[in-house]
Protein backbone atom coordinates (compact mmCIF):
# COMPACT_ATOMS: atom_id res chain seq x y z
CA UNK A 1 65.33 112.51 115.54
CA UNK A 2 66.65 114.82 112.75
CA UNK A 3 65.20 112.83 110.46
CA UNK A 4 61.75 112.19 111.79
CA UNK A 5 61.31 116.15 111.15
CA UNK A 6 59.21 117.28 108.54
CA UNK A 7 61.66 119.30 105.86
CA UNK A 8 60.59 122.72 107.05
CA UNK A 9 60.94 122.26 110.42
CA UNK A 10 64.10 121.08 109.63
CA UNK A 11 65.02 123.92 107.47
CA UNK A 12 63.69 126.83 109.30
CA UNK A 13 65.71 125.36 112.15
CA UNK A 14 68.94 125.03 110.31
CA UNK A 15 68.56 128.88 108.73
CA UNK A 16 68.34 130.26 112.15
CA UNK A 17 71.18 128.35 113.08
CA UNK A 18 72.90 130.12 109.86
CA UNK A 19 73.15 126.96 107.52
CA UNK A 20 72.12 126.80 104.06
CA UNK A 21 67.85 126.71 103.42
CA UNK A 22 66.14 126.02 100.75
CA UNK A 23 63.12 126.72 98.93
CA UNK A 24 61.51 125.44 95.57
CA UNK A 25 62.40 127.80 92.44
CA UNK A 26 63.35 127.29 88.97
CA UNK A 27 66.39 126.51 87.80
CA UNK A 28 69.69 128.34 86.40
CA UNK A 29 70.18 128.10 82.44
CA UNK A 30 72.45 125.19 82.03
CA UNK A 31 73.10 125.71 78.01
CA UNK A 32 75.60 128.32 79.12
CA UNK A 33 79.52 127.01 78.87
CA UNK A 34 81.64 126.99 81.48
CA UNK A 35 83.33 130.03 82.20
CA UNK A 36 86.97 129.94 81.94
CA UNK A 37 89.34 131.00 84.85
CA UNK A 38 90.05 134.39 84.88
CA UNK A 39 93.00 135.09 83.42
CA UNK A 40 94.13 138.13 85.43
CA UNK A 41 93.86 135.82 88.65
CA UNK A 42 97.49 135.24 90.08
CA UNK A 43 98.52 131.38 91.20
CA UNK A 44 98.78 131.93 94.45
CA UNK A 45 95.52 133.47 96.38
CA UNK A 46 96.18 136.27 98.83
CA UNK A 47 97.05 134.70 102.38
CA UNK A 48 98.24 131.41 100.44
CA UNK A 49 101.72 130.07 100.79
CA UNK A 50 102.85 127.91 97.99
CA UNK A 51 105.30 126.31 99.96
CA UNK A 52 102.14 125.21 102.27
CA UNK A 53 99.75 123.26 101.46
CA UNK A 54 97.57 124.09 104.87
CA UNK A 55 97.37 127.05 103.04
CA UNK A 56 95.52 126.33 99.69
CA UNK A 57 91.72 126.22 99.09
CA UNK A 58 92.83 124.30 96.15
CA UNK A 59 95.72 122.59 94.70
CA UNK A 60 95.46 124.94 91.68
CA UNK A 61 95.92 127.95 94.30
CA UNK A 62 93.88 130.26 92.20
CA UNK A 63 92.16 133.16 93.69
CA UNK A 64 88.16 132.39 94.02
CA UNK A 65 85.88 135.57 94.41
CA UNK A 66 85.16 136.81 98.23
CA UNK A 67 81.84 135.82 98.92
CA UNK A 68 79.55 138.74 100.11
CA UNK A 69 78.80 138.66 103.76
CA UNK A 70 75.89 136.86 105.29
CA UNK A 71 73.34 139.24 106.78
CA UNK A 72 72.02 138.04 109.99
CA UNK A 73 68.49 136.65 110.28
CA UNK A 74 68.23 136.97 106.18
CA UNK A 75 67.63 133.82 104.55
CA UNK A 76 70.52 132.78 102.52
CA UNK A 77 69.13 130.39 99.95
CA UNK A 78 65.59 131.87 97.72
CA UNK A 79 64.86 128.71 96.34
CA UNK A 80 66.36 125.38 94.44
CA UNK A 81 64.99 123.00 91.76
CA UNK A 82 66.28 119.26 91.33
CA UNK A 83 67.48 118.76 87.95
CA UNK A 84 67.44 114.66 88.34
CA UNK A 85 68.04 111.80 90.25
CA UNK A 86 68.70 108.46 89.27
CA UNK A 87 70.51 104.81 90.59
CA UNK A 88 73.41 103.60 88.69
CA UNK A 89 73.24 100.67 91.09
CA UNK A 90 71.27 99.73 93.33
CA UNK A 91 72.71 101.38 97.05
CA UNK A 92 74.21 104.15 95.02
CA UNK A 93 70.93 107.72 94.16
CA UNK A 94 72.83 110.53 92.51
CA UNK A 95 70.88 113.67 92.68
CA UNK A 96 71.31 116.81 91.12
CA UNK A 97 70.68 120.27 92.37
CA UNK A 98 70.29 124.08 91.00
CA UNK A 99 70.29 127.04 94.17
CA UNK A 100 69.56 130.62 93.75
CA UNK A 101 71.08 131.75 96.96
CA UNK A 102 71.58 135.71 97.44
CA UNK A 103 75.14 135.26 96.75
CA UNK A 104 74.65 133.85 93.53
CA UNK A 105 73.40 130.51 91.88
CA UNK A 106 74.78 127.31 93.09
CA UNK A 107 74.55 123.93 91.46
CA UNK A 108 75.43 121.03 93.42
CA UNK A 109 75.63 117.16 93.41
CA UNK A 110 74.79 114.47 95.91
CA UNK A 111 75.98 110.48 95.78
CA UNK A 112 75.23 108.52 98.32
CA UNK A 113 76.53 104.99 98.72
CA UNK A 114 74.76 102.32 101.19
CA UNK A 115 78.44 100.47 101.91
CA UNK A 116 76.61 97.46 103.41
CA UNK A 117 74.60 97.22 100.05
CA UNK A 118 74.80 93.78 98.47
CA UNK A 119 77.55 93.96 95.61
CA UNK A 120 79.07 97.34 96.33
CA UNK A 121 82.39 98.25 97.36
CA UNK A 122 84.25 101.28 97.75
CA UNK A 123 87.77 101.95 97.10
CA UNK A 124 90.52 104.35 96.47
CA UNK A 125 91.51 104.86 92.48
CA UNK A 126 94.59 105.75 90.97
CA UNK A 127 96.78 104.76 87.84
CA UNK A 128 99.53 102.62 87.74
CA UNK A 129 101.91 105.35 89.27
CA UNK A 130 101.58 107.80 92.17
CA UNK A 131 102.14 110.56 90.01
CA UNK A 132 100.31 109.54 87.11
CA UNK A 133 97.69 111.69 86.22
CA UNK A 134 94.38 111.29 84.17
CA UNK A 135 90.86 112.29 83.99
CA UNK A 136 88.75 110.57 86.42
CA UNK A 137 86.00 108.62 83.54
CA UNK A 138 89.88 107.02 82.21
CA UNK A 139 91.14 106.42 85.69
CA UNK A 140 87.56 104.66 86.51
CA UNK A 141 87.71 103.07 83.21
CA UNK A 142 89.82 100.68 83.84
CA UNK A 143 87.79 99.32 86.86
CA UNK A 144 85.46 96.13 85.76
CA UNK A 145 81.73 97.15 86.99
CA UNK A 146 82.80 100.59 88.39
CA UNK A 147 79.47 102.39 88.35
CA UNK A 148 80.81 106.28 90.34
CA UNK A 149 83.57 108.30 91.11
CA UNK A 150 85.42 111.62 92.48
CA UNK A 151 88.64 113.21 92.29
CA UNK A 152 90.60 113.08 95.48
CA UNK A 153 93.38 114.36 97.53
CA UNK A 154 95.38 117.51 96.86
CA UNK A 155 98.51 117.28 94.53
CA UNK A 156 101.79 118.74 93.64
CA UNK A 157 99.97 120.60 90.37
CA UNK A 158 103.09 122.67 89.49
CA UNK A 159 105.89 119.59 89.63
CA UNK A 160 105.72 116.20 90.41
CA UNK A 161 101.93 115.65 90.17
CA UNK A 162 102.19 113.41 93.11
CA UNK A 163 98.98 113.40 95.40
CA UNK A 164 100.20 115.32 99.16
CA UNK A 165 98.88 112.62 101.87
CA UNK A 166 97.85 109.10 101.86
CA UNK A 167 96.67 106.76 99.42
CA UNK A 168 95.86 102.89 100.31
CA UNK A 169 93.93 100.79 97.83
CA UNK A 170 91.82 97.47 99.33
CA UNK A 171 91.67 96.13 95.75
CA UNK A 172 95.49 94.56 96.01
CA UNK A 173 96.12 95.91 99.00
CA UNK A 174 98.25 98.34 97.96
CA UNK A 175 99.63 101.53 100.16
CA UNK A 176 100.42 103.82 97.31
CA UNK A 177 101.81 106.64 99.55
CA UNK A 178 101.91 108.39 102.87
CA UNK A 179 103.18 111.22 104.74
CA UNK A 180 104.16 110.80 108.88
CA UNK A 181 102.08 114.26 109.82
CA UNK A 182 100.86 117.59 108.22
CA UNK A 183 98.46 115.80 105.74
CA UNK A 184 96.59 112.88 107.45
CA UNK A 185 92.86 114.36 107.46
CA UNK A 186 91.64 110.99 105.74
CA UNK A 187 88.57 109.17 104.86
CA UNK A 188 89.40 105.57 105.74
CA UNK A 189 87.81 101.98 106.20
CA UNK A 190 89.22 99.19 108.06
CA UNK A 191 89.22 95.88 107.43
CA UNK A 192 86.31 95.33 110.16
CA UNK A 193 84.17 97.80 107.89
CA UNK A 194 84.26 100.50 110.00
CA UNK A 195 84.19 103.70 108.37
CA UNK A 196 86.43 106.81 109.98
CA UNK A 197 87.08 110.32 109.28
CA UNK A 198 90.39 111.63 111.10
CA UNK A 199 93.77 111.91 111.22
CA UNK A 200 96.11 108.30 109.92
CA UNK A 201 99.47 109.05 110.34
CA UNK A 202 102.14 106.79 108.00
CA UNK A 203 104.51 104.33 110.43
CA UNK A 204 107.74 103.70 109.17
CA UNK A 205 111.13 102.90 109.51
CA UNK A 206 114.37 101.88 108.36
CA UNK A 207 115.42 98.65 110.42
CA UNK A 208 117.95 98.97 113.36
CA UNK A 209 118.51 102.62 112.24
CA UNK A 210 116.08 104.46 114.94
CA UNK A 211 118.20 107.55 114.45
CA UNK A 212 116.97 107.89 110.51
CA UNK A 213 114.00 109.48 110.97
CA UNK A 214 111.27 108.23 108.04
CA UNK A 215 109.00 110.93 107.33
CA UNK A 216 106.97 110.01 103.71
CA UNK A 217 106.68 107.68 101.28
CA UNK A 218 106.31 108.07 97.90
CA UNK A 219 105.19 112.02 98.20
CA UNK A 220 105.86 115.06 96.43
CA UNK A 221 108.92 115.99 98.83
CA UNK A 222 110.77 115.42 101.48
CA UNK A 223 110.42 116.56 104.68
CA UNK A 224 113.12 118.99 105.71
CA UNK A 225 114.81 116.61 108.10
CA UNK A 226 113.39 113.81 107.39
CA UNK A 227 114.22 110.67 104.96
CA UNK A 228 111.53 110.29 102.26
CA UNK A 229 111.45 106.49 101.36
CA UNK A 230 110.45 105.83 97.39
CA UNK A 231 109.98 102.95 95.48
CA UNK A 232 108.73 102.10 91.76
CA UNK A 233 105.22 102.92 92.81
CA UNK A 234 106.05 106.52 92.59
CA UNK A 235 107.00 106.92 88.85
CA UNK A 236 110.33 108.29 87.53
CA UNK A 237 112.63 109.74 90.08
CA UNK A 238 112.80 113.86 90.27
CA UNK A 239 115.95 114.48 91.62
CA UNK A 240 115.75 117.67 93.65
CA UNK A 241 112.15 118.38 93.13
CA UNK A 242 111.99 115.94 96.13
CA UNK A 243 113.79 118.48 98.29
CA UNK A 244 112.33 121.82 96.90
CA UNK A 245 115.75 122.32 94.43
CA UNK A 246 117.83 122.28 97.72
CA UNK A 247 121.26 121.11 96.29
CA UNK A 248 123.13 121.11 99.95
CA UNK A 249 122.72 118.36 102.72
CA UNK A 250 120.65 116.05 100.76
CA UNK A 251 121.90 112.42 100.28
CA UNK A 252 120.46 109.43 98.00
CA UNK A 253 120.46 105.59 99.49
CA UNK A 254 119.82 103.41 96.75
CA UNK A 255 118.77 99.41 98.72
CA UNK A 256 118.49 96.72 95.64
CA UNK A 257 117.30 93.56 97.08
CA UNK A 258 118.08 94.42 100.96
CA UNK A 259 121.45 95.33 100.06
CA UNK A 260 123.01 98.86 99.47
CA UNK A 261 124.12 99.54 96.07
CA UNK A 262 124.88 103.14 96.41
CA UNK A 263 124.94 105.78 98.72
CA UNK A 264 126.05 110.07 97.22
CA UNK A 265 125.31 113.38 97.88
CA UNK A 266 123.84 113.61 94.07
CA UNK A 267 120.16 112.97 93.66
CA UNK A 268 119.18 110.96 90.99
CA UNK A 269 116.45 112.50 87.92
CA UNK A 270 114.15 111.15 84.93
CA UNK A 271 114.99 107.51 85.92
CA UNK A 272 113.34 104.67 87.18
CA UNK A 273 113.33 103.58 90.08
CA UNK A 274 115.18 100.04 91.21
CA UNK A 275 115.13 98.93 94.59
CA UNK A 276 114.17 101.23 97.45
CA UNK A 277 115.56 104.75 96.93
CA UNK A 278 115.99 106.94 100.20
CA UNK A 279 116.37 110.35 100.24
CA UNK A 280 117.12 112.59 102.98
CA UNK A 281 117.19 116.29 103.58
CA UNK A 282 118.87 118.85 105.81
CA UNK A 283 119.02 119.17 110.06
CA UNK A 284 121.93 116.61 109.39
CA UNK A 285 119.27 113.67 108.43
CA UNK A 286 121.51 113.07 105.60
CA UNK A 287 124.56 112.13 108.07
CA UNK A 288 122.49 109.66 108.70
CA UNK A 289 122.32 107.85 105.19
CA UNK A 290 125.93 108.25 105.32
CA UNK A 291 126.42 105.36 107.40
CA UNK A 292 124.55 103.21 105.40
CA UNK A 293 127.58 102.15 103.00
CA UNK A 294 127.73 99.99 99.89
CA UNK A 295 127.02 96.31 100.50
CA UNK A 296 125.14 97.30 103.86
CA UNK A 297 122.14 94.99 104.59
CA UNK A 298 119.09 97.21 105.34
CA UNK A 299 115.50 96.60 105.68
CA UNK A 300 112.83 98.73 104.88
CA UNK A 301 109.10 98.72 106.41
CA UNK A 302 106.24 100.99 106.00
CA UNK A 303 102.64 101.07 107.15
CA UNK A 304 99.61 102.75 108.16
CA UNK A 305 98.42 103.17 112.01
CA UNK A 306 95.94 100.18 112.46
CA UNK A 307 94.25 97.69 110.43
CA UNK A 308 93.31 100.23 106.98
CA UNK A 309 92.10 98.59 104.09
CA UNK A 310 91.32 101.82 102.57
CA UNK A 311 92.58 105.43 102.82
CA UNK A 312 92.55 109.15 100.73
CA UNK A 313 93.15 112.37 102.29
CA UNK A 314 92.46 115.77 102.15
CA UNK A 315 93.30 119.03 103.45
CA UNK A 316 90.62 119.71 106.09
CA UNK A 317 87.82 117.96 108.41
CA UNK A 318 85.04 120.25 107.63
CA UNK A 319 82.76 118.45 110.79
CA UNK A 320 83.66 115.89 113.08
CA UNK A 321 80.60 114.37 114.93
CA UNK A 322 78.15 116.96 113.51
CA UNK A 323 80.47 119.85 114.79
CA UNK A 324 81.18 122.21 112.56
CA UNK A 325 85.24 122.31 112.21
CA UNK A 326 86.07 125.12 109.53
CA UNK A 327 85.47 129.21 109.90
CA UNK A 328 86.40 130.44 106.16
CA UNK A 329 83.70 131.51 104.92
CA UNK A 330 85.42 133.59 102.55
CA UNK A 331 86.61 132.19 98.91
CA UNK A 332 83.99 130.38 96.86
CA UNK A 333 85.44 127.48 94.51
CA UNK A 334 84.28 124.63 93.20
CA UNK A 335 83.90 121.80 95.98
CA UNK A 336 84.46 118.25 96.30
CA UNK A 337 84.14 116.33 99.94
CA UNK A 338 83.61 113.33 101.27
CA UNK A 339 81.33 112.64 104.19
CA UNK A 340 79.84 109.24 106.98
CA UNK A 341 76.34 108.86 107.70
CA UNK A 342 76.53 106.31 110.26
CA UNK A 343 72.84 106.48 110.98
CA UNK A 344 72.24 105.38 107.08
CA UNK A 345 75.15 103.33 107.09
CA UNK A 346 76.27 105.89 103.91
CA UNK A 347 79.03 107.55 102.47
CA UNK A 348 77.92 111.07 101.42
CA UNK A 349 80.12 112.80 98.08
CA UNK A 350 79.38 115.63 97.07
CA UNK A 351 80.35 117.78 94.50
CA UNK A 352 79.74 121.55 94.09
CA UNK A 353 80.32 123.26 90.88
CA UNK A 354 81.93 126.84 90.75
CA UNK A 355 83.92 128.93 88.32
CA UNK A 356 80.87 128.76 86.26
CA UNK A 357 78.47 131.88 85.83
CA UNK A 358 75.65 128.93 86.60
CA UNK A 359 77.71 128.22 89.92
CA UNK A 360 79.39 130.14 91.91
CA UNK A 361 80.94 127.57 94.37
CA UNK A 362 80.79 126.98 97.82
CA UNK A 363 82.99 128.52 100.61
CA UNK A 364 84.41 126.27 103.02
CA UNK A 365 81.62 127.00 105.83
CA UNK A 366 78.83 126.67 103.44
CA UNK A 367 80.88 123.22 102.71
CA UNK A 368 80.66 122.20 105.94
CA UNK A 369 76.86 123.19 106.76
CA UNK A 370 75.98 121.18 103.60
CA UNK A 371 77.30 118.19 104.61
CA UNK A 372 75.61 118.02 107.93
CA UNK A 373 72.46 119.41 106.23
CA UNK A 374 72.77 116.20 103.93
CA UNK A 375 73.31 114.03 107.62
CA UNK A 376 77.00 113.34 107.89
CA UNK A 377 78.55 113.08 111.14
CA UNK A 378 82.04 113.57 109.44
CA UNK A 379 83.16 115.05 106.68
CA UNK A 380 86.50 115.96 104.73
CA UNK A 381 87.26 118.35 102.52
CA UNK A 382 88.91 116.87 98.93
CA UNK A 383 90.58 118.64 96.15
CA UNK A 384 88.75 121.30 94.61
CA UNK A 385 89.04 123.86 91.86
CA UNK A 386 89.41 122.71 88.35
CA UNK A 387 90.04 118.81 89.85
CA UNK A 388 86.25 119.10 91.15
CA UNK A 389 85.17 115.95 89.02
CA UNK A 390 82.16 113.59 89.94
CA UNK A 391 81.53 110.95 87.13
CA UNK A 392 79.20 107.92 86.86
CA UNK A 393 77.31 105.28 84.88
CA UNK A 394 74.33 106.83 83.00
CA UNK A 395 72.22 105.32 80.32
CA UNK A 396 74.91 102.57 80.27
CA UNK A 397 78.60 104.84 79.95
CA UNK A 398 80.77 106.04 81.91
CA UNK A 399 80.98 109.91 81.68
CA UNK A 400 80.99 112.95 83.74
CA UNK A 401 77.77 114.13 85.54
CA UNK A 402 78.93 117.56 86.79
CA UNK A 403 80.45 121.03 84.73
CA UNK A 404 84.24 120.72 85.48
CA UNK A 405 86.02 124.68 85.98
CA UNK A 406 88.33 124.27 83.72
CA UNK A 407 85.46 123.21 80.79
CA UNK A 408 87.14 120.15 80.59
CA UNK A 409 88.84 117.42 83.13
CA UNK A 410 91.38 118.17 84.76
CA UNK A 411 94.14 115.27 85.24
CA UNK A 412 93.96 114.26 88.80
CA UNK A 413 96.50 111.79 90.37
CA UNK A 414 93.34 109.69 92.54
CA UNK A 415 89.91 109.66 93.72
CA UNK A 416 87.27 107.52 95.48
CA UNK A 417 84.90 104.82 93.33
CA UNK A 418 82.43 102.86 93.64
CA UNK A 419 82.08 98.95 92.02
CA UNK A 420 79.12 97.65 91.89
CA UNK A 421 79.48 93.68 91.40
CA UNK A 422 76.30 91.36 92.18
């Protein structure tokens, strides 16, 4: 029905519902540079913990400016202008979009991607480590016919540049890394087709061992409590950056071929990683390595809940079946989420720019209202900040279509793209 509507019906009926409205106007200047962070701005915003990710509006954890508040009954967009649209492949429109909304101007970009589209297939990107980091035109570079792309799931910025939650890739069916809980919001397709927005919790264990408790794989850190299982997928081991420098009741299992070849309190650093390394941490999970002595057979298995052919995370569903999920409508930043149009059989990116004196970002509520403006039933929130990247395919390269913070890319561990292959 919502789409049978003529715009300003629809419009007028989402401002008095208090989403975001629009009106023709012209456009911001867009020959002004990025703005660079303020440098005054401390890491961590006010009522952010960096030891918790629920915490962060982005994985950068700087401060974004407190958006005035809305004033019931006023409208809160005066007018926007699209700058283009085009079709790097046919089932993929990227459109562009300058807002002058009373809170300042907002610039704004919208992919969609018909999955059922002959030739076009989506899938999670990375490098050839989990903590590998590059822009996002290198890491869709080396994709044959890759035509779009976004940055994706939070990451350990400050340390191990490992992505927080899940990644699984269909292309070589490949899970690249997982967490148990705490980070499963995730954008994920089985191998049905069937697109889902929701939690996707990692299932895994160590064989015949129920009492060692396996809480992530290949992630930033360990679990306090837990056993963290890592493998050469990862990248060079990091010794105690996998339990937050905690030096006490941590042990290291290394499993070469199904076989333990050493088990010690000291974790190992800068190396790479042979075999199956477990690590465990604290509440007496490492008693439980101890058992596991040298020349111990041990099997190691790890999995995602149900049939997933592909997975990313991030940090927050901002609606789940068109209800809107998120209340902070306080710190504007640059944007990047990920939402399902089930009616148009679409996935829905979009991309807001912020930092900028063009664009001031979005807040997390605007965010939300956006995507269910733009028709998604579901929608997750992505890394944002200086990682908010979208890049595509235009007049035949690969380059980025939107005004990164930082003025330039930032390296980002993974992201979403889109192949298009006839």
């Amino acid at each position: 029905m919502r789409r049978l509507l003529p715009e300003l019906v629809v419009l007028s009926l989402l401002a008095t519902a208090g989403a975001v409205v629009f009106l023709d106007d012209g456009p911001s200047d867009p020959s002004k540079p990025p703005a660079a962070q303020q440098a005054a701005a401390p890491r961590v915003a006010p009522g952010s913990d960096p030891d918790d990710p629920q915490t962060w509006q982005t994985s950068d954890q700087v401060r974004g400016p407190i958006a005035p508040p809305a004033v019931p009954g006023q409208r809160a967009v005066l007018g926007r202008t699209q700058r283009f649209s085009y079709k790097p492949a046919p089932g993929v429109t990227i459109t562009a979009w300058d807002a002058r909304t009373r809170r300042g101007p907002v610039r704004y970009f919208v992919t969609r991607v018909r999955w059922r589209a002959p030739g076009i297939r989506v899938d999670y990107s990375n490098g050839d480590r989990v903590r590998r980091r590059q822009t996002v035109t290198s890491m869709l570079s080396s994709t044959p016919k890759v035509v779009a792309g976004i940055n994706g799931d939070f990451f350990d910025i400050y340390d191990t540049g490992a992505p927080l939650g899940i990644g699984r890739e269909r292309r070589g069916d490949v899970l690249w890394n997982a967490i148990d809980s705490g980070w499963n919001n995730a954008l994920s397709v089985n191998t049905e087709g069937k697109w889902h927005v929701g939690e996707l919790p990692l299932v895994a264990e160590v064989v015949d061992r129920p009492g060692i408790v396996v809480t992530n794989y290949n992630s930033p850190r360990v679990k306090v409590g837990g056993t963290g299982i890592y493998d050469w997928r990862f990248g060079r081991a990091v010794g105690y950056g996998w339990t937050d420098e905690q030096r006490r009741q941590v042990r290291f299992v290394q499993i070469v071929d199904g076989t333990v070849v050493a088990n010690r309190e000291a974790l190992p650093s800068r190396t790479g990683i042979k075999g199956i390394f477990l690590i465990a941490r604290g509440d007496h999970a490492e008693d439980k390595l101890e058992a596991l002595k040298v020349g111990t057979r041990v099997a190691v298995r790890r999995r995602l809940g149900g049939k997933v052919a592909v997975a990313i995370t991030g940090n927050a569903l901002l609606i789940k079946k068109r209800q809107l999920l998120v209340s902070d409508d306080g710190e504007m930043h640059p944007r990047t989420a990920v939402g399902v149009d089930r009616d148009t059989k679409e996935l829905i990116f979009l991309v807001v720019d912020g930092r900028q004196d063009f664009s001031r970002g979005f807040t997390m509520v605007e965010l939300g209202r956006m995507m269910m403006r733009l028709g998604a039933e579901d929608a997750l929130n992505l890394d944002g900040g200086g990682s908010t990247t979208l890049a595509a395919v235009r007049n035949g390269d690969l380059r980025v279509i939107n005004s990164p913070s930082d003025g330039a890319q930032r390296p980002v561990p993974n992201g979403l793209e889109v192949v298009y292959n006839p």
